[in-house]
Protein backbone atom coordinates (compact mmCIF):
# COMPACT_ATOMS: atom_id res chain seq x y z
CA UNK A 1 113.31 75.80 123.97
CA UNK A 2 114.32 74.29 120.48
CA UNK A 3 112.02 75.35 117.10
CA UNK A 4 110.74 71.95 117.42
CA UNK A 5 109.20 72.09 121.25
CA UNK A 6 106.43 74.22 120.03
CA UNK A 7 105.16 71.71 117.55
CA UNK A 8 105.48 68.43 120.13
CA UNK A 9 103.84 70.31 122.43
CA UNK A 10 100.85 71.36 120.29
CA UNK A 11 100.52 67.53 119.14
CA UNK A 12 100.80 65.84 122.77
CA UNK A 13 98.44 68.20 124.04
CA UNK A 14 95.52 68.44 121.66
CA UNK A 15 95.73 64.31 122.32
CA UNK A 16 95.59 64.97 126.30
CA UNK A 17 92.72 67.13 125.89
CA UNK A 18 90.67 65.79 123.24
CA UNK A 19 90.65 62.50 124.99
CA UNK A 20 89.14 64.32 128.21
CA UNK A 21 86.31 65.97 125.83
CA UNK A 22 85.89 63.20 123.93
CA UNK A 23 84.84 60.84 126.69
CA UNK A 24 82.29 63.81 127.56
CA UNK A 25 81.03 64.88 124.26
CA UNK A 26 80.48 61.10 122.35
CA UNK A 27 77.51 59.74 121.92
CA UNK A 28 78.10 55.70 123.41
CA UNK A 29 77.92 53.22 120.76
CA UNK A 30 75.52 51.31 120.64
CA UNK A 31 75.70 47.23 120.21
CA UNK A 32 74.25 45.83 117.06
CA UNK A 33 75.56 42.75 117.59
CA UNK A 34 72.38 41.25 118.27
CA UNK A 35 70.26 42.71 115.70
CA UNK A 36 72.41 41.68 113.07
CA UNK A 37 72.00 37.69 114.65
CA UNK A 38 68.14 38.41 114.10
CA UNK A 39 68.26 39.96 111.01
CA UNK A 40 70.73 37.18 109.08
CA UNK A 41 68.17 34.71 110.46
CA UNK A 42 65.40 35.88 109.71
CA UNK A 43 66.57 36.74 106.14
CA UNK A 44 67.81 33.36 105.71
CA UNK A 45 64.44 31.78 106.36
CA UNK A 46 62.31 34.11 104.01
CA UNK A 47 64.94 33.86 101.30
CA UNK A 48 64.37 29.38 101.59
CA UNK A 49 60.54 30.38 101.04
CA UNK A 50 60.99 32.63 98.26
CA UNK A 51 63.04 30.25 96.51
CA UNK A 52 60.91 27.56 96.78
CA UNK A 53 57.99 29.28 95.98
CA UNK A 54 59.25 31.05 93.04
CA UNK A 55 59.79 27.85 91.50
CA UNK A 56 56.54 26.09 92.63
CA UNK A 57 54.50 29.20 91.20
CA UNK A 58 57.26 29.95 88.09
CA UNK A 59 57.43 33.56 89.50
CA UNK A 60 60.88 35.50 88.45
CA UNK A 61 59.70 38.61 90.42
CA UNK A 62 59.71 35.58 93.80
CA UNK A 63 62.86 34.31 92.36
CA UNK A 64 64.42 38.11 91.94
CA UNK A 65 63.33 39.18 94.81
CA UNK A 66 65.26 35.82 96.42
CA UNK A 67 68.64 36.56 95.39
CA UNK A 68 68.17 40.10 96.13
CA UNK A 69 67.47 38.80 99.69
CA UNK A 70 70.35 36.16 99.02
CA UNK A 71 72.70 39.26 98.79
CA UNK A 72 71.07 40.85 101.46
CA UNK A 73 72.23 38.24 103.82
CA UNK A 74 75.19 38.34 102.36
CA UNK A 75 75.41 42.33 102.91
CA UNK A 76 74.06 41.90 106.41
CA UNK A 77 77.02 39.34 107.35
CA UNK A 78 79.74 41.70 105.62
CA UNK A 79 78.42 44.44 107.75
CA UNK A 80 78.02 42.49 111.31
CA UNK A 81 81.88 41.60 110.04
CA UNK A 82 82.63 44.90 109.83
CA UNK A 83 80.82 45.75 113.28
CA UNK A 84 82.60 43.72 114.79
CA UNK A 85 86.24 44.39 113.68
CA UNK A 86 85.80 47.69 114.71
CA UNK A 87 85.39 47.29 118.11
CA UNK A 88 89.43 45.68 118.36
CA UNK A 89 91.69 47.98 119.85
CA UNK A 90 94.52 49.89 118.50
CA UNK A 91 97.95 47.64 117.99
CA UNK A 92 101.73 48.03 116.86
CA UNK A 93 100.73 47.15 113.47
CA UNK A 94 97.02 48.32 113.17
CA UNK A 95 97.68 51.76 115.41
CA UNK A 96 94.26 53.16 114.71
CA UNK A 97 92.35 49.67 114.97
CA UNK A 98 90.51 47.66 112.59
CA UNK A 99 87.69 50.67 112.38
CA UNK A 100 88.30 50.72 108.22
CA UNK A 101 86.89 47.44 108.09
CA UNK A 102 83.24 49.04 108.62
CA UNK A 103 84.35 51.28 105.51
CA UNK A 104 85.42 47.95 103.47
CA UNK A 105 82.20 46.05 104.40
CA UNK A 106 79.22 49.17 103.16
CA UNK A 107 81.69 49.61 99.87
CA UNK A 108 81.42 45.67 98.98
CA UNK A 109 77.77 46.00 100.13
CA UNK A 110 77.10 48.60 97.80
CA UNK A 111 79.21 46.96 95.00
CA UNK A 112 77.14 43.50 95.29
CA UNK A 113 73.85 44.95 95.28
CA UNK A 114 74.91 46.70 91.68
CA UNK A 115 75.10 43.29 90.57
CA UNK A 116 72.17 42.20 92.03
CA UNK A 117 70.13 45.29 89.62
CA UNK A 118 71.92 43.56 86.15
CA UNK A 119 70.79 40.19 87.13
CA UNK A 120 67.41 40.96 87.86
CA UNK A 121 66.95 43.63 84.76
CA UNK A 122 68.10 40.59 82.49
CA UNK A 123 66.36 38.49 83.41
CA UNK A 124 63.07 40.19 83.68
CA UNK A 125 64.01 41.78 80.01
CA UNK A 126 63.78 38.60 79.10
CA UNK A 127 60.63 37.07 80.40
CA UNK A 128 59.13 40.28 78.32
CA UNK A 129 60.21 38.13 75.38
CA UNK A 130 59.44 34.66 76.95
CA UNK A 131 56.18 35.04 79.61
CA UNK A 132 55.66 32.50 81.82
CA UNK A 133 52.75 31.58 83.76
CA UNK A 134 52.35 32.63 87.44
CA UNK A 135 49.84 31.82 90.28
CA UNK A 136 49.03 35.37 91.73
CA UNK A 137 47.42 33.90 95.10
CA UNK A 138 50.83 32.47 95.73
CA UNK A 139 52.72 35.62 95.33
CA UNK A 140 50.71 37.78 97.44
CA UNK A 141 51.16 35.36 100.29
CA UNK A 142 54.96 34.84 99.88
CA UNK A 143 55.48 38.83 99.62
CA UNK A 144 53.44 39.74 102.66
CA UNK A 145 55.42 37.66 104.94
CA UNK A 146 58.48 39.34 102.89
CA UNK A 147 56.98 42.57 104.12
CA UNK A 148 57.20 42.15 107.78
CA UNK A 149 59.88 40.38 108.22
CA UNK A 150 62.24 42.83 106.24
CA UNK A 151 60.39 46.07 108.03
CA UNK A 152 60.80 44.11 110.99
CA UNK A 153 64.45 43.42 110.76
CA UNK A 154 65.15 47.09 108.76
CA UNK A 155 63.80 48.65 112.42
CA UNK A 156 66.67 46.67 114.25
CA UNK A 157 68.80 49.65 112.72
CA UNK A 158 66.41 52.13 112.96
CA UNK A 159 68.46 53.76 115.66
CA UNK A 160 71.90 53.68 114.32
CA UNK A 161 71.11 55.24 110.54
CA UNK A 162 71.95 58.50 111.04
CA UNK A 163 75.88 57.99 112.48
CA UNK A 164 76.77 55.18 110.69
CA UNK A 165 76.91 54.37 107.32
CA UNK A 166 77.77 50.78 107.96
CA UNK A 167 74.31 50.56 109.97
CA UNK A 168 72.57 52.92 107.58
CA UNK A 169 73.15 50.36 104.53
CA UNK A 170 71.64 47.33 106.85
CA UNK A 171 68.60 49.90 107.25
CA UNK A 172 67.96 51.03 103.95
CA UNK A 173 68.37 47.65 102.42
CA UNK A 174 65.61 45.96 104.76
CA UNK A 175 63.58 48.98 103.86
CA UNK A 176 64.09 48.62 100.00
CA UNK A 177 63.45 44.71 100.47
CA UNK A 178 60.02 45.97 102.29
CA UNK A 179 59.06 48.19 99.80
CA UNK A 180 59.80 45.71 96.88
CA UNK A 181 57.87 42.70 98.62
CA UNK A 182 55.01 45.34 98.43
CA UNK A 183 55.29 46.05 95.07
CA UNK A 184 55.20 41.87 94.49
CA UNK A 185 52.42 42.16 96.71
CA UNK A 186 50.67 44.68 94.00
CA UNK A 187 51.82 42.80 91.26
CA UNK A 188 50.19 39.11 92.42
CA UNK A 189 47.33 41.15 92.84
CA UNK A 190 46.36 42.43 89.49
CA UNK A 191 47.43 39.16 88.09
CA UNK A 192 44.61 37.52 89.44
CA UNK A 193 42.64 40.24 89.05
CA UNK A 194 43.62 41.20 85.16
CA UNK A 195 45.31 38.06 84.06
CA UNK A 196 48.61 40.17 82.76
CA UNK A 197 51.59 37.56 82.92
CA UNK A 198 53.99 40.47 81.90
CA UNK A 199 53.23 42.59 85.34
CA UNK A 200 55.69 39.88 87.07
CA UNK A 201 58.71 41.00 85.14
CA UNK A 202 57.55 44.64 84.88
CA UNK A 203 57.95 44.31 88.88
CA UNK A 204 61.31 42.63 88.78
CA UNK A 205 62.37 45.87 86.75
CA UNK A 206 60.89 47.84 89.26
CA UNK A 207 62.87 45.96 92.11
CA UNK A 208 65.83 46.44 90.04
CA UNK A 209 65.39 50.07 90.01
CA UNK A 210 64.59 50.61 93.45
CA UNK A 211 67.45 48.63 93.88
CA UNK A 212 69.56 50.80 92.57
CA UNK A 213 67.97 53.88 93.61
CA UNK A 214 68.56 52.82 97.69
CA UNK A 215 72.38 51.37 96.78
CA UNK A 216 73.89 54.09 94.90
CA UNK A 217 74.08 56.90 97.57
CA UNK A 218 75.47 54.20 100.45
CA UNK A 219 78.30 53.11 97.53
CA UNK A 220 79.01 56.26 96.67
CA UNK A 221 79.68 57.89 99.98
CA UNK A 222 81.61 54.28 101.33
CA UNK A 223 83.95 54.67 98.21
CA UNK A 224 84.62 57.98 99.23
CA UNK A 225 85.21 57.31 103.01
CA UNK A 226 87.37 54.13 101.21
CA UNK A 227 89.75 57.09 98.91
CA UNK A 228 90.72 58.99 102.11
CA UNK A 229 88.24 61.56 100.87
CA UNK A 230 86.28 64.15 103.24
CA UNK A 231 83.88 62.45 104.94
CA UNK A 232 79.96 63.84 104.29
CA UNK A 233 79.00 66.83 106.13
CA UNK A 234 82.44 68.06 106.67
CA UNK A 235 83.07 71.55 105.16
CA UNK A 236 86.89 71.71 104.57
CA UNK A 237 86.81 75.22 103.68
CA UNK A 238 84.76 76.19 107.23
CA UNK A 239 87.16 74.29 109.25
CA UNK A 240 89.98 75.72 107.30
CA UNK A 241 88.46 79.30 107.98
CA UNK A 242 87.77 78.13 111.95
CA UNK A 243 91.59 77.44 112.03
CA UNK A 244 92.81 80.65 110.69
CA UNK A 245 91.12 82.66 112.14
CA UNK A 246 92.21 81.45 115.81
CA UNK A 247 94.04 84.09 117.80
CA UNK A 248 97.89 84.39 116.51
CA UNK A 249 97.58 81.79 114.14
CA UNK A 250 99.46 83.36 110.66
CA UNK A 251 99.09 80.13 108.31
CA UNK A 252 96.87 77.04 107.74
CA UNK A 253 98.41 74.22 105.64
CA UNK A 254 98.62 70.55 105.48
CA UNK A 255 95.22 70.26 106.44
CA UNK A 256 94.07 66.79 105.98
CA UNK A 257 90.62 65.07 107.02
CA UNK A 258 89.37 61.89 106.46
CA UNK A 259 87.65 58.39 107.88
CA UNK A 260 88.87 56.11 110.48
CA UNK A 261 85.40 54.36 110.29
CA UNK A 262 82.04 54.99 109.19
CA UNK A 263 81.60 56.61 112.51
CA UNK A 264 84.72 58.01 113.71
CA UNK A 265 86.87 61.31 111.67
CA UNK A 266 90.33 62.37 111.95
CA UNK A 267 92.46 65.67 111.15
CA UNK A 268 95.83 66.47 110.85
CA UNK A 269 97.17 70.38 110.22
CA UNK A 270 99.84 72.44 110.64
CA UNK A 271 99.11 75.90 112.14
CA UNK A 272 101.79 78.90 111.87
CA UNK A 273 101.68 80.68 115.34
CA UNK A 274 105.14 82.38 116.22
CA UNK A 275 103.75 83.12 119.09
CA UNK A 276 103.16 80.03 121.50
CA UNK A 277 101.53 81.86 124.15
CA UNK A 278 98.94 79.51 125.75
CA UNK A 279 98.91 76.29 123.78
CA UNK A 280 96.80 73.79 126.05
CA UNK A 281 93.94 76.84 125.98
CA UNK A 282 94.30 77.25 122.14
CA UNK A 283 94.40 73.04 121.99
CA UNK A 284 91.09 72.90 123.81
CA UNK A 285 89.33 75.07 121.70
CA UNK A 286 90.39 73.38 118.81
CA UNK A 287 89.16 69.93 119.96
CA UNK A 288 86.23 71.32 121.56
CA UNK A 289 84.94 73.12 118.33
CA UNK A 290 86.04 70.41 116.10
CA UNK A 291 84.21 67.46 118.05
CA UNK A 292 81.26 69.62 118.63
CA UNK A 293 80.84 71.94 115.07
CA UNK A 294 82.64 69.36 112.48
CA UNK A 295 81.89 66.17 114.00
CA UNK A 296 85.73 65.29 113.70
CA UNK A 297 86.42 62.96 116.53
CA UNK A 298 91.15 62.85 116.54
CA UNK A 299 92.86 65.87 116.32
CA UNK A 300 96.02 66.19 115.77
CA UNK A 301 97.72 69.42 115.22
CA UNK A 302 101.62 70.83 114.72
CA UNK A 303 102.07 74.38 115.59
CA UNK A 304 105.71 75.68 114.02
CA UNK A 305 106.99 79.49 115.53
CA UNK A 306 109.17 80.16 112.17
CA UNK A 307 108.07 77.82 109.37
CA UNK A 308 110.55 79.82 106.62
CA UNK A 309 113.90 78.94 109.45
CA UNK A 310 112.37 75.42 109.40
CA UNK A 311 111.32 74.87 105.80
CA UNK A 312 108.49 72.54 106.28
CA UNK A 313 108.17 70.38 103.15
CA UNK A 314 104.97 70.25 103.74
CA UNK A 315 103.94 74.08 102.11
CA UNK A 316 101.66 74.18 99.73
CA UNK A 317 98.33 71.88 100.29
CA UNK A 318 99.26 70.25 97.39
CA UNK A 319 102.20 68.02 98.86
CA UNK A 320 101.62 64.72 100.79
């Protein structure tokens, strides 16, 4: 057997095996292909009303709160998009699918709702400077329908939020939008009740922040799934330490993990072992630990019996 057999071997057999545990050990996905239909449409509706209103009742916290919803939809679409792309299989040019594209969609999510929060702060700074007259009544009615339809439509995702970050940003979105059609809700309120014209852009600034507050985590973590970096709740170090310390195995390097889609991880590493001994044993306990303790879904490892005859060009971490 050549220096090379070793390494093939290790590769085409950690794919045999991990696609037997995998179809054991995966949760199913589930279809939110229907949610998402619900959800645009709904959203579409409410964000005709707010408009309109805002304008009948000269309300910029009904008219922030619109294009927020505006880019909602938007985000909802770019995210049903992204559902959806990931379910086509693997090709000769896209090998590993079009599961990225759920990566692509939360990141431009993310990046559009940051515009969103300037818009709204300006223009809410600026009705500080310039009040305008509102009708409270109208608010509060406008806002409570805003309330259940966006906690409605935010608990067509309730299920998928903690696997998927594409899902989790249609969740936390719909329950921002509920949260800030409460806090119109609030403000309509003490404007009848007080008469203070500036509440309605001290809420827009308070939309704005919430905004921000429920956008900055999902863009964060999608622009890091986007760089090829470690996706959250992976501990490089512990699944280096798993990987060295398996029986026989001398060296770690060229370890590499990263995102196929918001749901779905891969690894690649290297693994001196000069002795082969029983490879499909030591393969199954790699895929088996690595699906169940790390959450990484494709393995793919390269085992090398004398990596100083070989010279792999691949020594230290630091080369790619």
């Amino acid at each position: 057997m050549s220096p090379e057999s070793p390494s093939i071997l290790g590769i085409m057999s950690l794919k045999d095996v991990h696609q037997h545990e995998h179809s054991h050990n995966c949760h199913q996905p589930v279809d939110f292909g229907n949610a998402f239909k619900v959800g645009i449409a709904l959203n579409v509706v409410f964000v005709l009303i707010e408009a309109v209103c805002g304008f009948l009742f000269h309300s910029v916290s009904l008219l922030a709160d619109a294009g927020h919803n505006l880019s909602d939809v938007f985000g909802l679409l770019l995210a049903y998009v992204g559902f959806r792309l990931a379910t086509v299989k693997p090709s000769a040019r896209f090998t590993y699918g079009l599961g990225s594209s759920t990566i692509l969609a939360a990141t431009l999510n993310g990046a559009i709702l940051l515009l969103v929060v300037g818009g709204i702060a300006w223009e809410a700074i600026g009705r500080f400077n310039d009040p305008t007259d509102v009708y409270g009544s109208g608010i509060i009615w406008v806002a409570a329908i805003g309330v259940i339809i966006n906690t409605g439509t935010a608990m067509l995702f309730f299920r998928g939020r903690s696997h998927d970050l594409n899902i989790k940003g249609a969740f936390l979105h719909m329950m921002a939008d509920a949260i800030v059609s409460l806090g119109v809700v609030v403000a309509g309120t003490i404007i009848m009740w007080k008469g203070w014209m500036w509440i309605d852009p001290f809420v827009s600034l308070m939309i704005a922040t919430v905004i921000l507050y429920s956008t900055w985590e999902l863009f964060r973590d999608s622009l890091m799934l986007l760089s090829h970096g470690v996706p959250k709740g992976v501990d490089v170090n512990k699944v280096r330490r798993f990987l060295a310390e398996l029986p026989g195995v001398e060296a770690v390097h060229d370890l590499h993990i990263w995102a196929l889609s918001t749901t779905k991880t891969a690894m690649t590493v290297h693994l001196v072992k000069p002795e082969i001994g029983d490879a499909d044993q030591l393969l199954a306990k790699i895929a088996n630990t690595m699906q169940d303790e790390f959450g990484v879904d494709h393995c793919t490892v390269q085992i090398e019996l004398n990596p100083d005859k070989l010279g792999c060009k691949l020594v230290p971490d630091e080369e790619v």
